[in-house]
C-alpha atoms as a PDB file:
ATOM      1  CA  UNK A   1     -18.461 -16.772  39.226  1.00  0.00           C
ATOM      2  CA  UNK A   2     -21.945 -15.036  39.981  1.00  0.00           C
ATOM      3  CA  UNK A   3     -24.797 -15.021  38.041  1.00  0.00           C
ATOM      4  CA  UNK A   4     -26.407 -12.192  39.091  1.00  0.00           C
ATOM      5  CA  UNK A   5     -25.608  -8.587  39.221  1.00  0.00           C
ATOM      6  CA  UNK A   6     -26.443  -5.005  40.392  1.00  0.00           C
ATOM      7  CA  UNK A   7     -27.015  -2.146  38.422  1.00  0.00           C
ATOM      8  CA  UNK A   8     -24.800  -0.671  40.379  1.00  0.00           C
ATOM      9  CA  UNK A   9     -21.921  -3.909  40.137  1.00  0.00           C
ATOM     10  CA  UNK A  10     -23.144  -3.428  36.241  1.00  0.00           C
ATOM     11  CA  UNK A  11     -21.835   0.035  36.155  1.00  0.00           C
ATOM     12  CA  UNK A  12     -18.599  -0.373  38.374  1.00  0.00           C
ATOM     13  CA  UNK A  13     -17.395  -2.481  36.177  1.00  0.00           C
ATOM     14  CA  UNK A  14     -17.367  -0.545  32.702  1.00  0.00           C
ATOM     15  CA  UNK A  15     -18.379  -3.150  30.308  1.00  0.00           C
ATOM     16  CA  UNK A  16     -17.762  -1.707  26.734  1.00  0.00           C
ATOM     17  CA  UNK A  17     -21.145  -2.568  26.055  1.00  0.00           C
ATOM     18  CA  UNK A  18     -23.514  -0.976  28.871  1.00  0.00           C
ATOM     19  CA  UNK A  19     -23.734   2.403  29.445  1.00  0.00           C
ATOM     20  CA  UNK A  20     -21.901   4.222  32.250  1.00  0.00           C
ATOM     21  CA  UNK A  21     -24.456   5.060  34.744  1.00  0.00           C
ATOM     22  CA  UNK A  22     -26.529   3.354  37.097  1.00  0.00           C
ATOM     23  CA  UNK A  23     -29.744   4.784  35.607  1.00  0.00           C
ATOM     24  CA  UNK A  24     -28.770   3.899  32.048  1.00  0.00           C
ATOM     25  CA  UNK A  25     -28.561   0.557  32.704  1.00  0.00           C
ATOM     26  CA  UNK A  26     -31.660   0.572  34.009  1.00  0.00           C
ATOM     27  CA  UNK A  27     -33.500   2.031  31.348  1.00  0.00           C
ATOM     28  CA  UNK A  28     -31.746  -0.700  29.027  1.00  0.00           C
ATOM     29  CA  UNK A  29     -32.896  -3.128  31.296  1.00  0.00           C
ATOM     30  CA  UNK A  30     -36.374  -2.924  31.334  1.00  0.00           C
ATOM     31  CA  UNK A  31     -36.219  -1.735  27.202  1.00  0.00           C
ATOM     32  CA  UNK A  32     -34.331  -5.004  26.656  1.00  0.00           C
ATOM     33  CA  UNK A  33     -36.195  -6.674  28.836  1.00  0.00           C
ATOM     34  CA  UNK A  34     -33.092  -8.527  30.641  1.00  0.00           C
ATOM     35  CA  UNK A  35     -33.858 -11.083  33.066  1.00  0.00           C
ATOM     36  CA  UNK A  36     -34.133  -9.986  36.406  1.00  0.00           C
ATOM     37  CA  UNK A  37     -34.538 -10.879  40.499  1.00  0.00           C
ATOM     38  CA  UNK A  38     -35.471  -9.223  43.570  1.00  0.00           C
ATOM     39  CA  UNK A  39     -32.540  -8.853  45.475  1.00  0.00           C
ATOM     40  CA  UNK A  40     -32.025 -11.416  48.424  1.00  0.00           C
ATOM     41  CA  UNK A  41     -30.959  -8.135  50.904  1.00  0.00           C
ATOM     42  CA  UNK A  42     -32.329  -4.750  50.683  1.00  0.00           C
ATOM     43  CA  UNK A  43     -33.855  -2.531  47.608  1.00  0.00           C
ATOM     44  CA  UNK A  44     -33.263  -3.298  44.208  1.00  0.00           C
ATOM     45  CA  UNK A  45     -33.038  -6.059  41.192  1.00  0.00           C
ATOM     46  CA  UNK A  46     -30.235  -8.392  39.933  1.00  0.00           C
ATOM     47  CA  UNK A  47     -30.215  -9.021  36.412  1.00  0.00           C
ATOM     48  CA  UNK A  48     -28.783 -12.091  34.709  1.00  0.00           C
ATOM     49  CA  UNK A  49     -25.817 -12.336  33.098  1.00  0.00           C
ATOM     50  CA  UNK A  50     -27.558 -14.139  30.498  1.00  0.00           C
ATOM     51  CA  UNK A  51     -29.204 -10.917  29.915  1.00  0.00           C
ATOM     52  CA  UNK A  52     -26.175  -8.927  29.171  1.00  0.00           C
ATOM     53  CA  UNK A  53     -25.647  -7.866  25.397  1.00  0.00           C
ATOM     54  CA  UNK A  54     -23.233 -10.049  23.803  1.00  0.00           C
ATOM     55  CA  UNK A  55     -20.149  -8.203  23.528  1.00  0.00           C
ATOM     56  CA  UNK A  56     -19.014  -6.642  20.137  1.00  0.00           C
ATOM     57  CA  UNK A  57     -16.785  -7.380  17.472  1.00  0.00           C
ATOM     58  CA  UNK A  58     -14.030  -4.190  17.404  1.00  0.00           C
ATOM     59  CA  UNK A  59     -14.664  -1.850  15.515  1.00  0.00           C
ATOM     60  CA  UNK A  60     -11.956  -0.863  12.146  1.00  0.00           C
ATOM     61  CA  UNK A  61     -10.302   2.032  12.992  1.00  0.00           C
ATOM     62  CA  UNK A  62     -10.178   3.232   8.996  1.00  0.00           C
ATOM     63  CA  UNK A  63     -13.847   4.069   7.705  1.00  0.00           C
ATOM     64  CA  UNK A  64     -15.258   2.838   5.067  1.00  0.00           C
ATOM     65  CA  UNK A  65     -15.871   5.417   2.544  1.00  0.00           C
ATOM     66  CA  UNK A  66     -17.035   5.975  -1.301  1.00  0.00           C
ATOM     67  CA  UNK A  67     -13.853   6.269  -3.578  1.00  0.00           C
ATOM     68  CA  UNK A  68     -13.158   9.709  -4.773  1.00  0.00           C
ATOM     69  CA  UNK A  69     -13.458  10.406  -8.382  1.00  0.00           C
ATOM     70  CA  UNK A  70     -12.470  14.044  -9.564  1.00  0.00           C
ATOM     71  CA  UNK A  71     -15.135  15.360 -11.988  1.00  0.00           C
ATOM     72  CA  UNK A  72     -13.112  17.453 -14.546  1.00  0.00           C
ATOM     73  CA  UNK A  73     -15.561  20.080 -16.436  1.00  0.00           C
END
């Protein structure tokens, strides 16, 4: 298994918790602060999976509200 990753691999592979796009996971990058490497070949950075934001617990699918109590005048 690799360690390091692409923006671009990032994106391709539509983690649930990373953003879409190339460019939003580079902004999250450097505002997180992942780790990060020159790439060995050519332009760019490879972050560490280490980085990565663990992923989240599902979410309920019912929301949690206030009860409703009728207020009879």
């Amino acid at each position: 298994m690799k360690a390091w990753y692409t923006a671009q691999e990032l994106s391709l592979a539509r983690l649930p918790d990373l953003p879409e796009t190339v460019s939003a996971i580079i902004r999250r990058a450097k505002k997180a602060v992942w780790q990060f490497q020159n790439r060995a070949f050519g332009k760019g950075l490879e972050y560490h999976i280490s980085s990565l934001p663990p992923p989240r617990k599902p979410r309920s699918r019912r929301r949690k509200t206030a009860p409703f109590w009728p207020t009879y005048r």
